[in-house]
C-alpha atoms as a PDB file:
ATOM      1  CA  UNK A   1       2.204  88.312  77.193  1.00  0.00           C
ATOM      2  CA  UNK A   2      -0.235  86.294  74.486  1.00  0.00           C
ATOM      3  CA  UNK A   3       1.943  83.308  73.376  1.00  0.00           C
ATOM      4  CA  UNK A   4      -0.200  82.556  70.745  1.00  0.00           C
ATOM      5  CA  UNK A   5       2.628  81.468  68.226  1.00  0.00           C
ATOM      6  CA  UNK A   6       0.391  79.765  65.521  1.00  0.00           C
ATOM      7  CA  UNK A   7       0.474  81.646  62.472  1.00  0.00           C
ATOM      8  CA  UNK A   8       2.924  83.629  63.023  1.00  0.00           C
ATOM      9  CA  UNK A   9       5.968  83.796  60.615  1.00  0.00           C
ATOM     10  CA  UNK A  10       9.830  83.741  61.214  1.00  0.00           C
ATOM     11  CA  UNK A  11      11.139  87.267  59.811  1.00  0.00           C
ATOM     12  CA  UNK A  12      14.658  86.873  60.416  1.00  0.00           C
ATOM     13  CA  UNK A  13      17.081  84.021  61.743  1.00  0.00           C
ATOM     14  CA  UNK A  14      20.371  86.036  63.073  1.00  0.00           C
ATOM     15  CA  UNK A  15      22.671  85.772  66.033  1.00  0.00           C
ATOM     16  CA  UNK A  16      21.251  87.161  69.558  1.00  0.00           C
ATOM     17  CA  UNK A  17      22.198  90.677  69.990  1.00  0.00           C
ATOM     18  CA  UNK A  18      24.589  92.557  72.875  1.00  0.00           C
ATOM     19  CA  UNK A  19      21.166  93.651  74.338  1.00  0.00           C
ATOM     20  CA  UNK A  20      19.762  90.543  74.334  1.00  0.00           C
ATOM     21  CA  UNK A  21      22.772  88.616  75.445  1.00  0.00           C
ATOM     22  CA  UNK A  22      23.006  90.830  78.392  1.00  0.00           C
ATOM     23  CA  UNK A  23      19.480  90.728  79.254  1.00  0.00           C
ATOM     24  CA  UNK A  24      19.746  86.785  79.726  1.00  0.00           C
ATOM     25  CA  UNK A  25      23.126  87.039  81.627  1.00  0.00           C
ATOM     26  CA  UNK A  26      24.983  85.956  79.172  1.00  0.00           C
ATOM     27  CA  UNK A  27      27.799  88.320  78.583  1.00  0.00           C
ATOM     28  CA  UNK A  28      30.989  87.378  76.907  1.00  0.00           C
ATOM     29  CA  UNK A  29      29.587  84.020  75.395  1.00  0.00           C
ATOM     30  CA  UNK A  30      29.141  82.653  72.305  1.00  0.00           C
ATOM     31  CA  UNK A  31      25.810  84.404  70.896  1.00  0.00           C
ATOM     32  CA  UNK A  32      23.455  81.494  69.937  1.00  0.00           C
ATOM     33  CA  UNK A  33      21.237  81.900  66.599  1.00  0.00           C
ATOM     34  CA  UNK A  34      17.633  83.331  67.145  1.00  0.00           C
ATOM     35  CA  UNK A  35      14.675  83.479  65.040  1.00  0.00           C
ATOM     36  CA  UNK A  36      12.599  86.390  65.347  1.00  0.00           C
ATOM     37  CA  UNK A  37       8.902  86.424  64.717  1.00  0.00           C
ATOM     38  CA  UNK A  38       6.506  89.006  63.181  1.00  0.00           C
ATOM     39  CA  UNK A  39       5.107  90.466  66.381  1.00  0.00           C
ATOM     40  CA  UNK A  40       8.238  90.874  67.622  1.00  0.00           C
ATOM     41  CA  UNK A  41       9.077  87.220  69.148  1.00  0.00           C
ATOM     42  CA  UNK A  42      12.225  86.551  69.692  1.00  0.00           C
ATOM     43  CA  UNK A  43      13.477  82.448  70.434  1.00  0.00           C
ATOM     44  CA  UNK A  44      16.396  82.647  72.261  1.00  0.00           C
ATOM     45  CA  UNK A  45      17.668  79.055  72.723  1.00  0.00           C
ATOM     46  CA  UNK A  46      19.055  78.358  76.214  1.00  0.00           C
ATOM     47  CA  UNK A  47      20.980  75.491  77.581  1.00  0.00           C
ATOM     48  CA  UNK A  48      18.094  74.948  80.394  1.00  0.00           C
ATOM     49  CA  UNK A  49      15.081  76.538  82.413  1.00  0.00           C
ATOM     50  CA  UNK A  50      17.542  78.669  84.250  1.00  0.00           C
ATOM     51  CA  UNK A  51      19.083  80.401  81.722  1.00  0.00           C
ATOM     52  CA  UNK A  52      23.201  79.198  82.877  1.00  0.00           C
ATOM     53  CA  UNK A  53      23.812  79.701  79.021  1.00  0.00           C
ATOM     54  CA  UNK A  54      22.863  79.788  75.560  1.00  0.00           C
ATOM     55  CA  UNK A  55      22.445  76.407  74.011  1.00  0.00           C
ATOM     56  CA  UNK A  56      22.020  75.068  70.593  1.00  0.00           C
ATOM     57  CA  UNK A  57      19.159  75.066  68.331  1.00  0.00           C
ATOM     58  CA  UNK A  58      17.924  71.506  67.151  1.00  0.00           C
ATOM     59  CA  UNK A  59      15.515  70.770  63.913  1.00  0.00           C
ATOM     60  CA  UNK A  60      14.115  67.661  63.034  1.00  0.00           C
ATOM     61  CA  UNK A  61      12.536  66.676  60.435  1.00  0.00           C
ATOM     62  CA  UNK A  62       8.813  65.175  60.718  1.00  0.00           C
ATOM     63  CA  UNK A  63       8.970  62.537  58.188  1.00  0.00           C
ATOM     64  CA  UNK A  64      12.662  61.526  57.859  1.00  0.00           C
ATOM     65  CA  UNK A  65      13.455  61.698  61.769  1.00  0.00           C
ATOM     66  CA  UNK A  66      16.511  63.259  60.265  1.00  0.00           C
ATOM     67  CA  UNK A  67      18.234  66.065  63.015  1.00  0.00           C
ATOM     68  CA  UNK A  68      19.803  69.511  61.976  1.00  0.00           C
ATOM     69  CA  UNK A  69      21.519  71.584  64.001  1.00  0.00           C
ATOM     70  CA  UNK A  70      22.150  75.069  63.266  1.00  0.00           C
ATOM     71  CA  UNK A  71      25.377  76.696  63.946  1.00  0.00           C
ATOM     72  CA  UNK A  72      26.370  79.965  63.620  1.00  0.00           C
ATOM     73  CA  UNK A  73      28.538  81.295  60.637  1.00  0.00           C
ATOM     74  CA  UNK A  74      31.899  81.530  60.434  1.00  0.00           C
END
């Protein structure tokens, strides 16, 4: 798989799907938000290396220090 992330753009910023839920083990839990790249990328946040859960997406910004997190909708 190339990695090569730079240049690439977000193309949609949704909730993780059944498919990809279930490919991660993580059936029957809260769906975390993704971003999906052109190429096909898809970020799927976890809650560590091993995949136990989905976690929560954190954004900070560079100049400010200020830190986002995005939730899903209600």
């Amino acid at each position: 798989m190339d990695l090569n992330l730079v240049g690439k753009r977000v193309t949609q910023v949704r909730l993780a799907t059944k498919h990809e839920m279930k490919k991660c083990g993580w059936e029957g839990l809260i769906p975390p938000t993704v971003f999906v790249l052109d190429g096909g990328y898809v970020f799927l946040p976890s809650k560590d290396g091993a995949l136990n859960a989905p976690g929560q997406t954190v954004v900070m910004d560079a100049l400010s220090g200020e830190i986002s997190a995005l939730t899903r909708g209600r």
